[in-house]
C-alpha atoms as a PDB file:
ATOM      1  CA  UNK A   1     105.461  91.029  91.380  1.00  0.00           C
ATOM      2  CA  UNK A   2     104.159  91.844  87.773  1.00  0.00           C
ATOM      3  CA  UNK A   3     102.631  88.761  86.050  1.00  0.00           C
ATOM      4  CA  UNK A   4     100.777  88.954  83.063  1.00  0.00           C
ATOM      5  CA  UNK A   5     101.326  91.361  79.704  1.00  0.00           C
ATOM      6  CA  UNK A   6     104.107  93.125  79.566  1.00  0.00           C
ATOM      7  CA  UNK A   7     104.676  95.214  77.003  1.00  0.00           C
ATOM      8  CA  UNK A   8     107.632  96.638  75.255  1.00  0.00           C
ATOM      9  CA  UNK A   9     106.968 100.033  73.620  1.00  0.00           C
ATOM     10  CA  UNK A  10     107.948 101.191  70.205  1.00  0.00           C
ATOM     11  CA  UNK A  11     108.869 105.008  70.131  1.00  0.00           C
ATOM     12  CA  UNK A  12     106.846 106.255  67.164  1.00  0.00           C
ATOM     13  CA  UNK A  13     108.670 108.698  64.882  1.00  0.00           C
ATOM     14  CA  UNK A  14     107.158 111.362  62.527  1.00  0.00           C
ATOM     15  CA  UNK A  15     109.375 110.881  58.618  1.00  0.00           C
ATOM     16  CA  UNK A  16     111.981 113.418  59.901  1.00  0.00           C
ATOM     17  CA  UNK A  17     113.017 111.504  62.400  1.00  0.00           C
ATOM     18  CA  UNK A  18     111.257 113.339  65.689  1.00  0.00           C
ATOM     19  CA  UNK A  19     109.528 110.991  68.137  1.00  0.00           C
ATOM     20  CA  UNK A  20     105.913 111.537  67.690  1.00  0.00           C
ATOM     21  CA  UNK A  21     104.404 112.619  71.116  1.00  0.00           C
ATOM     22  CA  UNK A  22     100.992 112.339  69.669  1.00  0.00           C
ATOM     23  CA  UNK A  23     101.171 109.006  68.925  1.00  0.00           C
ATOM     24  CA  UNK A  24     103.393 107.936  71.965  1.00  0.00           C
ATOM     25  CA  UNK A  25      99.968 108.788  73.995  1.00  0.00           C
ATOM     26  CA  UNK A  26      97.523 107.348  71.629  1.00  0.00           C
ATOM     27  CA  UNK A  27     100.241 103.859  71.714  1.00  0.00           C
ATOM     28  CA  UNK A  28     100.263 104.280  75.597  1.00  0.00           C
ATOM     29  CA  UNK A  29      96.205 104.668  76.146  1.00  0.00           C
ATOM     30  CA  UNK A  30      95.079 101.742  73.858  1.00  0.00           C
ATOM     31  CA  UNK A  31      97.224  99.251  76.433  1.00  0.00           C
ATOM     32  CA  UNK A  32      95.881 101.057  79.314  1.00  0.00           C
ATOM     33  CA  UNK A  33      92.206 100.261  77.509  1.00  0.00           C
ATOM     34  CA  UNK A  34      93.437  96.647  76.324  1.00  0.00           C
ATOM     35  CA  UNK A  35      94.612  95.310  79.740  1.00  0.00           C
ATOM     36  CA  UNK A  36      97.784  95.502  79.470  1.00  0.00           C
ATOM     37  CA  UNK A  37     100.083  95.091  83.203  1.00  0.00           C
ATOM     38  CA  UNK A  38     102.909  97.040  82.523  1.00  0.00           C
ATOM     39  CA  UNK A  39     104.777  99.201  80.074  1.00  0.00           C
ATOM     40  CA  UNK A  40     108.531  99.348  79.231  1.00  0.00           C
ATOM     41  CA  UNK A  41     108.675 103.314  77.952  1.00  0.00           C
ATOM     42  CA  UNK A  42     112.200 103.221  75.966  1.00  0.00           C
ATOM     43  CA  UNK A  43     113.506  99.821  76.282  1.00  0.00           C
ATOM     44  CA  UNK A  44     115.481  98.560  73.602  1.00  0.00           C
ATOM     45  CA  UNK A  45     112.678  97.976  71.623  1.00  0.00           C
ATOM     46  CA  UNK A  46     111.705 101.682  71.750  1.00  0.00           C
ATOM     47  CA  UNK A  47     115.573 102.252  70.312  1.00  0.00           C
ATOM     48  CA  UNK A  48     116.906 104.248  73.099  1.00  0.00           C
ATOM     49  CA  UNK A  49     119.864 103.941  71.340  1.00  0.00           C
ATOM     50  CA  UNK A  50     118.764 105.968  68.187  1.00  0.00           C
ATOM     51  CA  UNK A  51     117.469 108.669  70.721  1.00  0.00           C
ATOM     52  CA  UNK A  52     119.631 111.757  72.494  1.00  0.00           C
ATOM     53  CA  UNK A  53     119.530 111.898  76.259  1.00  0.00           C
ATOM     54  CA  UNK A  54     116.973 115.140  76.134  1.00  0.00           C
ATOM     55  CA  UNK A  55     114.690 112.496  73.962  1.00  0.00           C
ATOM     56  CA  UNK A  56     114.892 109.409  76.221  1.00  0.00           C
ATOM     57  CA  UNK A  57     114.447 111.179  79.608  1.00  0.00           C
ATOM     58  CA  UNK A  58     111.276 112.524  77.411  1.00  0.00           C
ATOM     59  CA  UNK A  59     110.046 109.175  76.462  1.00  0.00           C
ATOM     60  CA  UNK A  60     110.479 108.207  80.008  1.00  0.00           C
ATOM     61  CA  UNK A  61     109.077 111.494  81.362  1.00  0.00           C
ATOM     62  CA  UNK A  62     105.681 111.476  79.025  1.00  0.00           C
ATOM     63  CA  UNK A  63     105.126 107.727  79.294  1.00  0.00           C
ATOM     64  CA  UNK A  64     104.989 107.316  83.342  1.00  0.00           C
ATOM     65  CA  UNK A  65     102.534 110.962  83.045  1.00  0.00           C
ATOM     66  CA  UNK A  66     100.396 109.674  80.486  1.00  0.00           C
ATOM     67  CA  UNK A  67      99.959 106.258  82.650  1.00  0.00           C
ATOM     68  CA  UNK A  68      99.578 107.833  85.973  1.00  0.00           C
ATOM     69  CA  UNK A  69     100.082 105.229  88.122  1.00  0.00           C
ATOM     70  CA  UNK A  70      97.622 102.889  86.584  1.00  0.00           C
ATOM     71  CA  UNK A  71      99.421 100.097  85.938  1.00  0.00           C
ATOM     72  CA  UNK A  72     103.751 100.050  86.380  1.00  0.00           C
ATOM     73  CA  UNK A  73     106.090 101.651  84.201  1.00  0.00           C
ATOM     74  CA  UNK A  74     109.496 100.101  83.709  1.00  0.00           C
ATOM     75  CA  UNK A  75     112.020 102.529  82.713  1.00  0.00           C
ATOM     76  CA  UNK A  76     114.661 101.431  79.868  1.00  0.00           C
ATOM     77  CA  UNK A  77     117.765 102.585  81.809  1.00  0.00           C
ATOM     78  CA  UNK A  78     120.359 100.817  79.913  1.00  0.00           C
ATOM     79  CA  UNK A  79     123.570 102.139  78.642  1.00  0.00           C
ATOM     80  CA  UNK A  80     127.349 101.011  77.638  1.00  0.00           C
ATOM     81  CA  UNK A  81     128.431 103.512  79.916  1.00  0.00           C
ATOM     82  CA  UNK A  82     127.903 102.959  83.458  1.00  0.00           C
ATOM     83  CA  UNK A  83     127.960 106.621  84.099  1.00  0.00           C
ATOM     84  CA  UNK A  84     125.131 106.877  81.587  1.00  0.00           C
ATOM     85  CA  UNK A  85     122.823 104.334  83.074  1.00  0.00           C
ATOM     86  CA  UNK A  86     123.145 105.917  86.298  1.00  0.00           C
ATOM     87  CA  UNK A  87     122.118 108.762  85.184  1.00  0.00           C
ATOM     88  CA  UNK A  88     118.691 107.457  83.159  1.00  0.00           C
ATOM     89  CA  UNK A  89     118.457 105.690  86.251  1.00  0.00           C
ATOM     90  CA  UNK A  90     118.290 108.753  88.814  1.00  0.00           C
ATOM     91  CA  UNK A  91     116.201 110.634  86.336  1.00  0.00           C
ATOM     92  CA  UNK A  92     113.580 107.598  85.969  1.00  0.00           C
ATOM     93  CA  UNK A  93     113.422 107.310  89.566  1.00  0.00           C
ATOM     94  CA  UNK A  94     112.546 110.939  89.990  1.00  0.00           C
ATOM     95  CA  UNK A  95     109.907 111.346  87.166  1.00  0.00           C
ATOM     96  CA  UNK A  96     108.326 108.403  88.945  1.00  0.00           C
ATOM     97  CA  UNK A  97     109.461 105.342  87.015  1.00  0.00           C
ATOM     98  CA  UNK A  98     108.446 102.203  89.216  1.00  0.00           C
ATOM     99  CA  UNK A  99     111.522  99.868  87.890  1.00  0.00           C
ATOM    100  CA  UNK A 100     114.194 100.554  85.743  1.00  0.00           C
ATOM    101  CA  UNK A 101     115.155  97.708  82.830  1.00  0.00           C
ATOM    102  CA  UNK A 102     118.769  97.958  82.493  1.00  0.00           C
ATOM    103  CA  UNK A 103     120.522  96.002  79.525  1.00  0.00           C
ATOM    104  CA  UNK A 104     124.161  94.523  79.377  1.00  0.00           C
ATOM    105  CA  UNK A 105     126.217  97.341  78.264  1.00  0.00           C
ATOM    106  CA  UNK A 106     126.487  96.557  75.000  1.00  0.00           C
ATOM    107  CA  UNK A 107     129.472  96.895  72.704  1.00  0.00           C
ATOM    108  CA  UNK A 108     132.269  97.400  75.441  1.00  0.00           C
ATOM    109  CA  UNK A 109     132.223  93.106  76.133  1.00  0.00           C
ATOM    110  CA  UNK A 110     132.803  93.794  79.867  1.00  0.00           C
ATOM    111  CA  UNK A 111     133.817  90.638  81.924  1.00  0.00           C
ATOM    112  CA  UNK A 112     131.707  88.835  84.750  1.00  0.00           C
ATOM    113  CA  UNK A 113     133.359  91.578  87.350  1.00  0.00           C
ATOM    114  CA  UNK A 114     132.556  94.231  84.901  1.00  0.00           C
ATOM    115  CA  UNK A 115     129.121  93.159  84.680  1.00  0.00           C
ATOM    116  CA  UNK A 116     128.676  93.038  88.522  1.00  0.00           C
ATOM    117  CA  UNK A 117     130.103  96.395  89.232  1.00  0.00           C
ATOM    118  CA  UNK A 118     128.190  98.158  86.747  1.00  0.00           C
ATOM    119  CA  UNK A 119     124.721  96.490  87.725  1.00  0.00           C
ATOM    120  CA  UNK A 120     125.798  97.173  91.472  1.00  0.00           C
ATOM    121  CA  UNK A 121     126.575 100.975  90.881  1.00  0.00           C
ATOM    122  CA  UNK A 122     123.431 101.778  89.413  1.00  0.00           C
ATOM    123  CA  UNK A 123     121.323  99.547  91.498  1.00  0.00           C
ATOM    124  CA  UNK A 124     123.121 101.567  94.683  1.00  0.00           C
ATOM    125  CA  UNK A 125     122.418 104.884  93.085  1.00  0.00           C
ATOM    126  CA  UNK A 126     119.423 104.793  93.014  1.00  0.00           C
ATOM    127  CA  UNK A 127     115.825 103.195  94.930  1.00  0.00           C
ATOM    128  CA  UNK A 128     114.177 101.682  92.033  1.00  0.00           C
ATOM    129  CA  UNK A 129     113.912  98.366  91.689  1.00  0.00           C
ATOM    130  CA  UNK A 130     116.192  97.221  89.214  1.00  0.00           C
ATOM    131  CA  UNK A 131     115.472  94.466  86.180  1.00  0.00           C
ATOM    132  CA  UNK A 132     118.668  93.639  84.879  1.00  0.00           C
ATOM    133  CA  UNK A 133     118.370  92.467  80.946  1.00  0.00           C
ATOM    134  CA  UNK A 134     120.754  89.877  79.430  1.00  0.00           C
ATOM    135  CA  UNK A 135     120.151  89.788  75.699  1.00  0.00           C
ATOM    136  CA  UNK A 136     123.655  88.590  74.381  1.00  0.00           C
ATOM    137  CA  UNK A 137     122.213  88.512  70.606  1.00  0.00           C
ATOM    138  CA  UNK A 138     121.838  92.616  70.536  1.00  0.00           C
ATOM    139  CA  UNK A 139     124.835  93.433  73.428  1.00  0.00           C
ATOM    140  CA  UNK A 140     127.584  90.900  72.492  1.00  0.00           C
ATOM    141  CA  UNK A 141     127.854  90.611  76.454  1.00  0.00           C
ATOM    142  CA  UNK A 142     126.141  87.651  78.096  1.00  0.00           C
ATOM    143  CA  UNK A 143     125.316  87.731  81.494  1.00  0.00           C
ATOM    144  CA  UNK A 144     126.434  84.053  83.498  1.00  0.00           C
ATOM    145  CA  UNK A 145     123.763  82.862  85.934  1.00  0.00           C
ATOM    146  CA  UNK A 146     126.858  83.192  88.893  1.00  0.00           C
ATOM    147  CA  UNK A 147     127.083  86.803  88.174  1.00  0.00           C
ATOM    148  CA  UNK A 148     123.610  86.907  88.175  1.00  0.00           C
ATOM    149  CA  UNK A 149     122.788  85.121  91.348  1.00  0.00           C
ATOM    150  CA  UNK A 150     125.597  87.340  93.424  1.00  0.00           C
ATOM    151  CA  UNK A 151     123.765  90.310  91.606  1.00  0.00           C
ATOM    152  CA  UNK A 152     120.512  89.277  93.524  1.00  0.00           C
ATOM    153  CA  UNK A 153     122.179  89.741  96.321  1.00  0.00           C
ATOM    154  CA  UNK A 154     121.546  93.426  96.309  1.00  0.00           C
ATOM    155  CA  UNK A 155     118.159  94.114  97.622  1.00  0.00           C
ATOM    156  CA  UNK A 156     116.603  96.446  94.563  1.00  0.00           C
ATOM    157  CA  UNK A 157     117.819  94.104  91.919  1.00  0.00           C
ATOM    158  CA  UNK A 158     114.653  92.239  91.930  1.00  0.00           C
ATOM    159  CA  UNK A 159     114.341  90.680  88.450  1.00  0.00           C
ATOM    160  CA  UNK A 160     115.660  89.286  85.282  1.00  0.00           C
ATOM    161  CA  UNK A 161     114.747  89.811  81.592  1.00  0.00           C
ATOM    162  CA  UNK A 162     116.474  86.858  79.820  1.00  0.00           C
ATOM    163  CA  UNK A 163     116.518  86.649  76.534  1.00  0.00           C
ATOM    164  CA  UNK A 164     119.439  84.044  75.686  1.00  0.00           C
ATOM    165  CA  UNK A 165     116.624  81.304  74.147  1.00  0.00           C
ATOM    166  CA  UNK A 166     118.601  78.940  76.477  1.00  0.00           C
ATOM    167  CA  UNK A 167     115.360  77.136  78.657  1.00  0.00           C
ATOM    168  CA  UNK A 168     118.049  74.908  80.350  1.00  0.00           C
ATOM    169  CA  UNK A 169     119.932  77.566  81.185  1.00  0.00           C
ATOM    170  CA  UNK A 170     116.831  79.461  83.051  1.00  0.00           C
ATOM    171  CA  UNK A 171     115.662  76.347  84.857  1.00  0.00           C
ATOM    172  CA  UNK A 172     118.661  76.735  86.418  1.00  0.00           C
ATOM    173  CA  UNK A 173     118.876  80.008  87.540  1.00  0.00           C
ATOM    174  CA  UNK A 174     115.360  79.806  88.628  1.00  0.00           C
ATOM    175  CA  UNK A 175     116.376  76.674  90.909  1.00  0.00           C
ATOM    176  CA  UNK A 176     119.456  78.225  92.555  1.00  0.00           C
ATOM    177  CA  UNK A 177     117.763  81.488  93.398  1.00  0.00           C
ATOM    178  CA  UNK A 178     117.505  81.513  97.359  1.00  0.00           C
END
């Protein structure tokens, strides 16, 4: 288990738009030299969203490098397409990712069964341990504890980033989790 500072990373980006490697490295080594426990290399934060594929399987690529192994990298591996997440997914796990962070896909308001089976393909496609991410502000999808508690069901779903603002609502979850 992670406890502690986790931390989100921005992607710097030069004025024209390119994601500034330079400063990726320099963003990456001061929380490596600040104590920080873990690193999210393009989660939403670090606007995946904004990036091409080429780009993000480079953030994710240069991020777990430049941390080499000293503390965990979680791997933004969301996407509205299931296909797509999949596919950060597998390449995350084979540049050496240790979890992958993947977000409701957003826009495409999937149902409860929607949300299982896309969670459940991409947490049996690949063996990283999965973080699934309900942030129903951003994604316009919100994740019910039910479908979250069959979810942990699979054995490399191992964790939850919730970010509903709904305390009640995670005291809950957190008590019916076996």
């Amino acid at each position: 288990m992670i406890t502690g500072s986790i931390v989100a990373l921005a992607t710097p980006m030069k004025v024209n738009g390119d994601i500034d490697w330079e400063a990726l490295r320099r963003l990456v080594n001061f929380h490596l030299d600040n104590g920080t426990d873990a690193i999210v290399a393009a989660g939403t934060t670090g606007e995946p969203t904004t990036m091409s594929f080429a780009e993000h399987f480079d953030v994710i690529r240069s991020v777990v490098e430049e941390v080499n192994g000293r503390i965990p990298v979680i791997a933004g591996t969301g996407a509205n397409a299931t296909s797509e997440a999949v596919e950060l997914a597998r390449y995350a796990s084979e540049v050496g990712a240790d979890y992958c962070l993947s977000v409701c896909p957003y826009y495409n308001k999937p149902t409860q069964e929607g949300l299982y089976q896309h969670f459940k393909a991409v947490a049996e496609a690949v063996p990283v341990p999965q973080w699934l991410y309900n942030v129903p502000g951003r994604t316009a999808c919100d994740l019910s504890n039910e479908t979250t508690l069959r979810l942990a069901e699979i054995d490399n779903i191992v964790a939850i980033k919730d970010a509903t603002g709904d305390l009640q609502r995670g005291a809950e979850l957190l008590n019916a989790v076996p």
